[in-house]
Protein backbone atom coordinates (compact mmCIF):
# COMPACT_ATOMS: atom_id res chain seq x y z
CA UNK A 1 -17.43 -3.00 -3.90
CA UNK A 2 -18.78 -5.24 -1.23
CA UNK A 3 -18.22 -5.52 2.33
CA UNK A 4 -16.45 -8.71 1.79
CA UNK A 5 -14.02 -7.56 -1.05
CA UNK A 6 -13.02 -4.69 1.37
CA UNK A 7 -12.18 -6.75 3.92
CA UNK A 8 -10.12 -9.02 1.60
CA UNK A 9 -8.57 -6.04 0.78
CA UNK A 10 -7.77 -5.26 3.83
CA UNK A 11 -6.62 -8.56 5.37
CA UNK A 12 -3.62 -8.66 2.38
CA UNK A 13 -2.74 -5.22 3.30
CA UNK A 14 -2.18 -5.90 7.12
CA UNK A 15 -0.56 -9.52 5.92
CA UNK A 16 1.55 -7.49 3.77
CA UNK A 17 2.48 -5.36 6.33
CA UNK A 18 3.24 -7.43 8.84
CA UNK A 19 5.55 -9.21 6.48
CA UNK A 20 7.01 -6.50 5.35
CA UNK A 21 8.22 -4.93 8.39
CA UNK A 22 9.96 -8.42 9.45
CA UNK A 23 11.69 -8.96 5.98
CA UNK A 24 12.83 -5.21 5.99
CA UNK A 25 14.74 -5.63 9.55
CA UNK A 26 16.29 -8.64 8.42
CA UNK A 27 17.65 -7.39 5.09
CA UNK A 28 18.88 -4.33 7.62
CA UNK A 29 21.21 -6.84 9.30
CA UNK A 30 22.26 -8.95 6.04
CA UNK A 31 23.02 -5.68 4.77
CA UNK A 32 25.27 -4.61 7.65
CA UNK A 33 26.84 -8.29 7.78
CA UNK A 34 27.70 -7.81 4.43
CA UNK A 35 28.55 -4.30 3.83
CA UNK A 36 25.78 -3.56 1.30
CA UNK A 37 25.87 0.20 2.08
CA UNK A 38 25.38 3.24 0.62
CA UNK A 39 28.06 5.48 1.58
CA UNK A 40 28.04 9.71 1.90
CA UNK A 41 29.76 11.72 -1.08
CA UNK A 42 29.12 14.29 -4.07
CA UNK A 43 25.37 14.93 -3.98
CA UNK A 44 24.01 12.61 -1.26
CA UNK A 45 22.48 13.67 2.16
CA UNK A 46 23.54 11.32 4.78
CA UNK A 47 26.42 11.80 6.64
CA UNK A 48 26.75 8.21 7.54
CA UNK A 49 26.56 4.81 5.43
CA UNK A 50 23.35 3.56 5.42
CA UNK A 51 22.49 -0.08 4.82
CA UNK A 52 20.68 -0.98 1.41
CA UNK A 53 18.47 -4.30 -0.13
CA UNK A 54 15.17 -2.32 1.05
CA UNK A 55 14.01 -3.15 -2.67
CA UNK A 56 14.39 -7.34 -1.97
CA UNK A 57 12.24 -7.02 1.09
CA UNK A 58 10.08 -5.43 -0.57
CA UNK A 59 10.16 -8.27 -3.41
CA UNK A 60 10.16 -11.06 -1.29
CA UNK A 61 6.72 -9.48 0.82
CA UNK A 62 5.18 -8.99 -2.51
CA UNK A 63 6.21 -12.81 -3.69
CA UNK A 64 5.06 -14.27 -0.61
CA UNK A 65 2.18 -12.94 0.52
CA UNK A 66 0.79 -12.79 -3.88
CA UNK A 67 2.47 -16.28 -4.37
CA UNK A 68 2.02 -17.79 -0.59
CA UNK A 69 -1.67 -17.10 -0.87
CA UNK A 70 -2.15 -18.39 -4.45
CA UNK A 71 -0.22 -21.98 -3.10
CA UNK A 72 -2.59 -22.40 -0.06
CA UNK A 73 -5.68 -21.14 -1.81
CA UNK A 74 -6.78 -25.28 -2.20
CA UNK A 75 -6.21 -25.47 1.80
CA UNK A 76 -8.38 -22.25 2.45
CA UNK A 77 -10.77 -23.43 0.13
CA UNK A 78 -11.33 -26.21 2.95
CA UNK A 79 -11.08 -23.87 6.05
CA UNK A 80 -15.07 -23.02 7.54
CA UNK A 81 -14.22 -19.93 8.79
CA UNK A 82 -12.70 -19.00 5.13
CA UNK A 83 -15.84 -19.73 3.46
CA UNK A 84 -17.73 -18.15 5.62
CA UNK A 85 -15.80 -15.09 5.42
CA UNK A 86 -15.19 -14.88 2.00
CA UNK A 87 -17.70 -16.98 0.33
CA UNK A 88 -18.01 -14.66 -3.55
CA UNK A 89 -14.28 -13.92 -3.30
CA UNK A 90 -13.52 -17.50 -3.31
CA UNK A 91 -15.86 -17.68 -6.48
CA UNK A 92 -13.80 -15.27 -8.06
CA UNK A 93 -10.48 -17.18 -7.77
CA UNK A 94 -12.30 -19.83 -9.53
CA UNK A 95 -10.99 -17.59 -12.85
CA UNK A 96 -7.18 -17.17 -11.48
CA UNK A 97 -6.01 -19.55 -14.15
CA UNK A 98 -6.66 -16.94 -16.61
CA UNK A 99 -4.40 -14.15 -14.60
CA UNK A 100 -1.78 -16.23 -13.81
CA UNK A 101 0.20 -15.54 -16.86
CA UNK A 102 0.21 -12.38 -16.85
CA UNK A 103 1.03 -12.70 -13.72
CA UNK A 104 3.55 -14.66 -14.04
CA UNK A 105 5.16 -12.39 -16.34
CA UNK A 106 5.00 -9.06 -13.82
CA UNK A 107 6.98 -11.15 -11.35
CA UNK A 108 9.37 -12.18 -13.47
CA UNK A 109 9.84 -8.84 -14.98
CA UNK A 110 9.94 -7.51 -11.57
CA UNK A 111 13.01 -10.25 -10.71
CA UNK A 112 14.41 -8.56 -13.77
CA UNK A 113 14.49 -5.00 -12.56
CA UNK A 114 15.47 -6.20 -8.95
CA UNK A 115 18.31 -7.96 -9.81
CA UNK A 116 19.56 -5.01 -12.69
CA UNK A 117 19.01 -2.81 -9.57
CA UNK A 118 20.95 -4.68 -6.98
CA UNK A 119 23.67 -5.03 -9.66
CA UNK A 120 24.01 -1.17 -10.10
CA UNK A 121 23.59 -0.72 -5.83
CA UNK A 122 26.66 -3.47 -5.63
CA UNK A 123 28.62 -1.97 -8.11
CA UNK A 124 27.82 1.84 -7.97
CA UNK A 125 29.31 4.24 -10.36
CA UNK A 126 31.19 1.60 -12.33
CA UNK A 127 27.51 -0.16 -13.04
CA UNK A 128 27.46 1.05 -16.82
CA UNK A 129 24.02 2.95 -17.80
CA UNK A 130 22.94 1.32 -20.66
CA UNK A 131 22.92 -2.12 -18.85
CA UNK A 132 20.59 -0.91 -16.32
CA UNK A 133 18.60 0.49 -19.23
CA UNK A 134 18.69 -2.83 -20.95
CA UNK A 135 17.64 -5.06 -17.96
CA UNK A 136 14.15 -2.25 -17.19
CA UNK A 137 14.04 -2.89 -21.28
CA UNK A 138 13.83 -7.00 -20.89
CA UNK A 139 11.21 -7.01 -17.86
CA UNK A 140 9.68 -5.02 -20.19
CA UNK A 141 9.22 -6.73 -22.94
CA UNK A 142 8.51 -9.61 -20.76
CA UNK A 143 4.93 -8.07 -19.69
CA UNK A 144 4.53 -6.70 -23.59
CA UNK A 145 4.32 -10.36 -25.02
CA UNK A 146 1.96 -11.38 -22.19
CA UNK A 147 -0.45 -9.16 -23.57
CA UNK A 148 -0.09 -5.77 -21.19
CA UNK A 149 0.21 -3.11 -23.61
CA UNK A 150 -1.33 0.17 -24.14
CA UNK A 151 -4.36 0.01 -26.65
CA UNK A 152 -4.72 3.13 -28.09
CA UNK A 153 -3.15 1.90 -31.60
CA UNK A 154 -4.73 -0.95 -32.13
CA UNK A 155 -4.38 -0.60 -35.88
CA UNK A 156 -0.51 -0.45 -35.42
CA UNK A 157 0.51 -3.13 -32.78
CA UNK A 158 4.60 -2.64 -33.02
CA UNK A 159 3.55 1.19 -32.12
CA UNK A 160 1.52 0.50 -29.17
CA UNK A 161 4.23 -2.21 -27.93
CA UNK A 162 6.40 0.35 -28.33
CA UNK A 163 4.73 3.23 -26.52
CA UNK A 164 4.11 0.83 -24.04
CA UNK A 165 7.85 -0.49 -23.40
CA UNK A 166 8.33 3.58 -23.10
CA UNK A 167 6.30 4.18 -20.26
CA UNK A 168 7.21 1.46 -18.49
CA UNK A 169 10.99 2.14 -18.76
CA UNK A 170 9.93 5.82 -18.01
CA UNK A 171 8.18 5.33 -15.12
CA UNK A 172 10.98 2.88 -13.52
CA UNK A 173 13.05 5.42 -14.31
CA UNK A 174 10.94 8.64 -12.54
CA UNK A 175 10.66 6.59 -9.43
CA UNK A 176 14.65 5.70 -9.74
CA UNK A 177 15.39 9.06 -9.67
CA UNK A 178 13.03 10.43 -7.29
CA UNK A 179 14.31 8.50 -4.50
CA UNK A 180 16.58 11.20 -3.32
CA UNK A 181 15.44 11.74 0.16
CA UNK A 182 14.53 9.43 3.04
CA UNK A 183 10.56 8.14 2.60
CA UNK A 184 10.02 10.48 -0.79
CA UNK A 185 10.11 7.66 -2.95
CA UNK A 186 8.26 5.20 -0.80
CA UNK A 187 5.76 7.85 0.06
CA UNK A 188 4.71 8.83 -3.43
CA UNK A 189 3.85 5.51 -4.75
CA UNK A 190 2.46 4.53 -1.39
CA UNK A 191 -0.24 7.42 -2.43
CA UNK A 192 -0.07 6.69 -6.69
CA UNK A 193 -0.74 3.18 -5.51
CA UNK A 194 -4.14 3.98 -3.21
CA UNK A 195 -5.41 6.14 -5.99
CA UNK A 196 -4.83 3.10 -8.53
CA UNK A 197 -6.87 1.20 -6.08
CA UNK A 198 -9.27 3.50 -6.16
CA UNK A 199 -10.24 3.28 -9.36
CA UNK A 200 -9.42 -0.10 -10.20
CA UNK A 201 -11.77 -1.23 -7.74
CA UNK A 202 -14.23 1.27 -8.99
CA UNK A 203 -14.04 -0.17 -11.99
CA UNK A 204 -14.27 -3.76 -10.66
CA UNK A 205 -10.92 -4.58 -11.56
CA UNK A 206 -10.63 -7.21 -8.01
CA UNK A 207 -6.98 -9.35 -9.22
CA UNK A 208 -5.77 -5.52 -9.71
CA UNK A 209 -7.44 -4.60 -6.28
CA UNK A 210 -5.69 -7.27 -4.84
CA UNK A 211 -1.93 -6.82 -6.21
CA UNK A 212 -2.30 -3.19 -5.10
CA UNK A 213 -3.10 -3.99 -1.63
CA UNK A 214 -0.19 -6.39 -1.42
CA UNK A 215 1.75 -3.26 -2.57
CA UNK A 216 0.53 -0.78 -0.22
CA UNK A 217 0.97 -2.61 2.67
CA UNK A 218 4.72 -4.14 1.71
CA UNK A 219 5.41 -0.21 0.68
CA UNK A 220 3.99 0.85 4.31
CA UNK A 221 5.71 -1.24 6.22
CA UNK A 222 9.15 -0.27 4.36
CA UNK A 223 7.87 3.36 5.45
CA UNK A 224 8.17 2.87 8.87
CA UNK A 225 11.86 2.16 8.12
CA UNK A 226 12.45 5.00 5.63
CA UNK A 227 10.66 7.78 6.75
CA UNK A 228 12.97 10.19 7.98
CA UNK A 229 15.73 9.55 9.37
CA UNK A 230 15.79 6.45 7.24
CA UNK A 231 17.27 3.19 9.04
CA UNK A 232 17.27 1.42 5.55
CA UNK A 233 17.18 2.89 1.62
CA UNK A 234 15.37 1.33 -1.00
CA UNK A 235 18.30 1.43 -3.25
CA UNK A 236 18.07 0.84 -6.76
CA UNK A 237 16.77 -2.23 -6.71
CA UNK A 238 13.91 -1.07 -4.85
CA UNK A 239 13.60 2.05 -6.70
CA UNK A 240 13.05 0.54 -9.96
CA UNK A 241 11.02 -2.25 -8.98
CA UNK A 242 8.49 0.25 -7.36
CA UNK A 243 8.26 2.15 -10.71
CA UNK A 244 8.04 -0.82 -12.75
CA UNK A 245 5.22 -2.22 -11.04
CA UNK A 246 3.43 1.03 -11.14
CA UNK A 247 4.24 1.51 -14.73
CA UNK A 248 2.58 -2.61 -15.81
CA UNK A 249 -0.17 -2.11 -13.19
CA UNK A 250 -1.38 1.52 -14.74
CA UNK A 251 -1.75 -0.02 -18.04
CA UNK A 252 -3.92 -2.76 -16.80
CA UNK A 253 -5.83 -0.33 -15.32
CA UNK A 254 -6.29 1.57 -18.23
CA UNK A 255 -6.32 -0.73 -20.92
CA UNK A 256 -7.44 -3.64 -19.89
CA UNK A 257 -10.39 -2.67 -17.88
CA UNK A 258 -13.79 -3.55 -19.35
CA UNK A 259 -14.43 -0.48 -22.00
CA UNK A 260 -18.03 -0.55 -20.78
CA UNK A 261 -17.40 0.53 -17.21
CA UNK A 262 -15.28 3.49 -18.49
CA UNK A 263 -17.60 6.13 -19.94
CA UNK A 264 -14.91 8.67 -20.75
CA UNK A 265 -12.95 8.25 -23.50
CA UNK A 266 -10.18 10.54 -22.17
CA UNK A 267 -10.20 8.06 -19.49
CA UNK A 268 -7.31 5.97 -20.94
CA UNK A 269 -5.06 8.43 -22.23
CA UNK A 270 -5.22 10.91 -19.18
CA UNK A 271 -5.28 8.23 -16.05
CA UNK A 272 -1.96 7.04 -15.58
CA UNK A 273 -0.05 10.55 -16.44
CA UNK A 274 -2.29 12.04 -13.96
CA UNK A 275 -1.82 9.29 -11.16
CA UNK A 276 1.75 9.59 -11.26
CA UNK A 277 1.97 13.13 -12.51
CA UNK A 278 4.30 14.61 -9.52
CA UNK A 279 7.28 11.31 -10.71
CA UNK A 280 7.31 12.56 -14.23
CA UNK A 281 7.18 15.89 -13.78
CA UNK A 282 10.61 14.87 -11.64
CA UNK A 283 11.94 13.58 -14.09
CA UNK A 284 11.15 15.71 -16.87
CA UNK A 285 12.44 19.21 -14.88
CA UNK A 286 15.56 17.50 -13.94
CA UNK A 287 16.52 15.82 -17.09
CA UNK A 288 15.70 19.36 -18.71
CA UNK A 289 18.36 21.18 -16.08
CA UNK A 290 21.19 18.37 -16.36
CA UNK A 291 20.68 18.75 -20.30
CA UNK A 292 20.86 22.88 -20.35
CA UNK A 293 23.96 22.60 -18.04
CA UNK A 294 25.51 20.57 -20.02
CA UNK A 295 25.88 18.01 -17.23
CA UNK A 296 25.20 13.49 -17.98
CA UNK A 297 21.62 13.29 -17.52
CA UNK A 298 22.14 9.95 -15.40
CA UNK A 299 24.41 11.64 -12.95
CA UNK A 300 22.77 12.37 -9.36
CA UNK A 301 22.99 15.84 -8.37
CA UNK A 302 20.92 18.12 -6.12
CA UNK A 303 18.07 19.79 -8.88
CA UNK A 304 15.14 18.01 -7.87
CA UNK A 305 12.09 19.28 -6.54
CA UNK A 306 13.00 18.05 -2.84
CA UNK A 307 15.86 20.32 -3.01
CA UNK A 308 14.72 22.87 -3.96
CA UNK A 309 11.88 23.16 -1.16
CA UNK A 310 15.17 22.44 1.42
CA UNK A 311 16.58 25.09 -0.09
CA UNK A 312 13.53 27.69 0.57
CA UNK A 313 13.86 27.21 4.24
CA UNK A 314 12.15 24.09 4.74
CA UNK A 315 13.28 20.86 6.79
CA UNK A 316 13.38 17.59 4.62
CA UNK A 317 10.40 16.05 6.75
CA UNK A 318 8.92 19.27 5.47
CA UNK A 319 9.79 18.95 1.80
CA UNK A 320 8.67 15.39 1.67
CA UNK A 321 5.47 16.28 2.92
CA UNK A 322 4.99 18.60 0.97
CA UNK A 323 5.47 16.50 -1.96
CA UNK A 324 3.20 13.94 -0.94
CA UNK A 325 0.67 16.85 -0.46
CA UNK A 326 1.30 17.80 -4.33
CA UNK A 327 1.29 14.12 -5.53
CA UNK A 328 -1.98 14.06 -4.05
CA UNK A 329 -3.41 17.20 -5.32
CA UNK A 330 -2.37 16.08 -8.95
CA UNK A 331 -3.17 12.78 -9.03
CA UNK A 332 -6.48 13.07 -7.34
CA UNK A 333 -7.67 14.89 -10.46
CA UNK A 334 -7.60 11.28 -12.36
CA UNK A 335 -10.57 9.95 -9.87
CA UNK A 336 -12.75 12.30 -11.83
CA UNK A 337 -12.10 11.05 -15.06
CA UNK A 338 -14.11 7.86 -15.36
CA UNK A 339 -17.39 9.23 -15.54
CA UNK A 340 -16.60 12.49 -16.27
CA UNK A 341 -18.29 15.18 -18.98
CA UNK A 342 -16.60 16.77 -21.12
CA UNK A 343 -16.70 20.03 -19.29
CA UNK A 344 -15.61 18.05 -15.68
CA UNK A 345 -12.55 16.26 -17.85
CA UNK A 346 -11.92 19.89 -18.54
CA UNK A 347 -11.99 20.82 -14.52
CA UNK A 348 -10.00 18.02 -13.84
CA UNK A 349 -7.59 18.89 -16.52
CA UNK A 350 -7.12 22.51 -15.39
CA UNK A 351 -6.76 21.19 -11.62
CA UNK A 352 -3.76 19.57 -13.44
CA UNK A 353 -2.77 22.50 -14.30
CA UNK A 354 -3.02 24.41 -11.80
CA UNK A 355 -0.79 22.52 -9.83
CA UNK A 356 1.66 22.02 -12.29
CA UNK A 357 2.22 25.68 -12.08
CA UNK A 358 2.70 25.62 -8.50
CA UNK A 359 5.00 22.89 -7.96
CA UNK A 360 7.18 24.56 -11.12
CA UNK A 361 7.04 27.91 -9.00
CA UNK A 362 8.85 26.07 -6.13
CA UNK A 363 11.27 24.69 -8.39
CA UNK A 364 11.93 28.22 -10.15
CA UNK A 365 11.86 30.10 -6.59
CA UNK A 366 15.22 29.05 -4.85
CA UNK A 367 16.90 29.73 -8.10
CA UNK A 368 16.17 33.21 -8.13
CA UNK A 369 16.18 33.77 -4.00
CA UNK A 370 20.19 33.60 -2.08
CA UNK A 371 17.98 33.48 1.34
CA UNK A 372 14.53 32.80 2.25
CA UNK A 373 13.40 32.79 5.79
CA UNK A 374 9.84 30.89 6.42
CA UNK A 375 9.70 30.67 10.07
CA UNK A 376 6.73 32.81 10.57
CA UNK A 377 5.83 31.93 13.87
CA UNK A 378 9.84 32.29 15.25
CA UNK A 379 10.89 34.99 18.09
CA UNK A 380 11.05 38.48 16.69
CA UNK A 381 13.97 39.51 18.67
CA UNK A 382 15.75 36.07 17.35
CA UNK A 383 14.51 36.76 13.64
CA UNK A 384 15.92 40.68 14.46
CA UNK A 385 19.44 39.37 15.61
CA UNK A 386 19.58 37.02 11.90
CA UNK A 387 18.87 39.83 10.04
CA UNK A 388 21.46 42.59 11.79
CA UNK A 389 23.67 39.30 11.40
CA UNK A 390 23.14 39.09 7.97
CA UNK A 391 23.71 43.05 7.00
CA UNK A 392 27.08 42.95 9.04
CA UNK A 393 27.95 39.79 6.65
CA UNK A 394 26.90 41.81 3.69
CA UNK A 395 29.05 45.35 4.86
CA UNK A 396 32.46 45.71 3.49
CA UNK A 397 33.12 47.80 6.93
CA UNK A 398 32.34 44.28 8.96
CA UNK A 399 36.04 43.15 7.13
């Protein structure tokens, strides 16, 4: 990657910043104007209601800065100090006829998703779940027929359309559900989205590069808003529109990349589930738990992994840092892959692992544990007083 592409790169992620954190205090007032709020009950955190439509700032940075820049690309093509700057990336949007629909196609997906999502946040528990499955299903199959679609059977082409309407669905719905705590959400594809970049720009990849950028800098500035205590939520809209465009953009990575820059054939198979490894193992733990209670595995409730490290003592800046700590750790392990030997795919696979195992001991933990007290560095006479506290609550003679 040149100096030049890296400062492109850089330049859309400020823009997108920028633009971001305007659009996301103006859909905080439209959203108090018109009482698009999310209101406190059953499993939810907040004791107050707190104003929704982060997702369509979100959207409309992502449209404007992607679709603002692609409608004044003849007038910077004119600009000195633009061709100066960025004389070979200018050569390389000579060839953005032949993205555009696909392109196309993602954004139109994505208007898809937003608009099933700000449906469901408008409605709430009366939005039925098998339309919000069926709108994730058309953006979908939107992207599909444009030609984004997993490769890996080629000899059966309904399959891999198939497998890849799956994941996609999937991974809007892991990133749906893991928004259950101010800046958790944002966070973890704010880090699944600078590994992407990582290696799509490793791989030469620069329209990816690009779209990624826009996306870590509209997802950053939302941050600023979200991070604990959130001023604005993401919502469902926003939810599933993050995990959608995660979901389209790690297939292009994978599968659409130039087969000789990747030199692993595990590559493929093993990227995106390891880039966004920490949202599906969400999922998957808390779909299993709603299914062996018995309870509607659509229904919110308080199982997740974020919960569970509030419930070991920890605050909930705490447990979301901690989970962007494991996202990290687990989806680090894909940067590996590209080049990797077969012995290093097997490092990288037991790094995997590894943490796996310790992320599913902090889910097992608080179930087994009534009280656990982590505040090692606290005054002993205070920790002293909790625990004589504690064994008068415990002695029938206290009564």
């Amino acid at each position: 990657m040149s100096r030049e592409q890296l400062l492109a790169y850089g330049y859309i992620v400020g823009a997108s910043f920028v633009l971001s954190n305007g659009l996301v205090l103006a859909a905080r007032q439209v959203a108090l104007a018109f009482g698009v709020l999310d209101y406190p009950g059953e499993h939810k955190r907040h004791r107050e209601p707190k104003p929704l439509l982060g997702g369509v700032a979100i959207f409309l940075a992502l449209l404007l800065v992607i679709g603002g820049h692609l409608a004044a690309l003849p007038l910077l093509r004119q600009q000195e100090p633009v061709r100066q700057l960025f004389p070979a990336v200018l050569a390389k949007f000579e060839t953005v006829g032949l993205i555009l629909p696909t392109l196309g196609a993602i954004l139109a997906g994505s208007v898809i998703v937003l608009l099933t999502g700000l449906a469901d946040d408008l409605s709430g528990p009366h939005f039925p779940a098998w339309a919000k499955l069926l709108g994730q299903t058309v953006a979908a199959t939107l992207v599909i027929a444009a030609g984004v679609r997993i490769s890996l059977f080629e000899v059966h082409p309904w399959l891999a359309a198939l497998v890849t309407l799956v994941w996609i669905v999937g991974i809007s719905n892991a990133f749906n559900l893991l928004d259950n705590m101010d800046g958790l959400a944002t966070g973890v594809a704010i880090i699944c989205s600078l590994l992407l970049w990582f290696i799509t720009t490793a791989l030469g990849e620069f329209y990816i590069g690009l779209f990624l950028s826009a996306l870590i800098g509209t997802l950053a500035g939302f941050l600023v808003h979200n991070f604990p205590p959130a001023r604005l939520f993401l919502g469902d809209a926003g939810s599933l529109l993050i995990g959608y465009l995660l979901g389209v953009l790690t297939v292009l990575a994978s599968y659409v990349a130039p087969e000789e820059k990747i030199r692993n054939e595990w590559f493929a198979p093993f990227m995106p589930v390891i880039v966004l490894g920490l949202p599906l193992y969400d999922m998957a733990s808390v779909i299993w738990i709603r299914w062996r209670e018995g309870r509607p595995i659509h229904r919110g409730d308080r199982s997740h992994l974020s919960h569970r490290l509030v419930e070991l003592g920890m605050s909930e800046r705490e447990a979301v840092g901690t989970i962007y700590l494991l996202t990290f750790c687990l989806g680090a392990s894909a940067l590996l892959l590209r080049d990797a030997t077969p012995m290093l795919t097997l490092l990288a696979l037991g790094q995997v692992g590894a943490t796996i195992a310790l992320t599913t001991i902090l889910m097992i933990v608080p179930r087994r544990t009534s009280f656990v007290e982590l505040r090692l560095f606290s005054d002993p006479d205070d920790r002293a007083s909790r625990s004589n506290a504690s064994e008068r609550e415990r002695s029938p003679l206290s009564e």
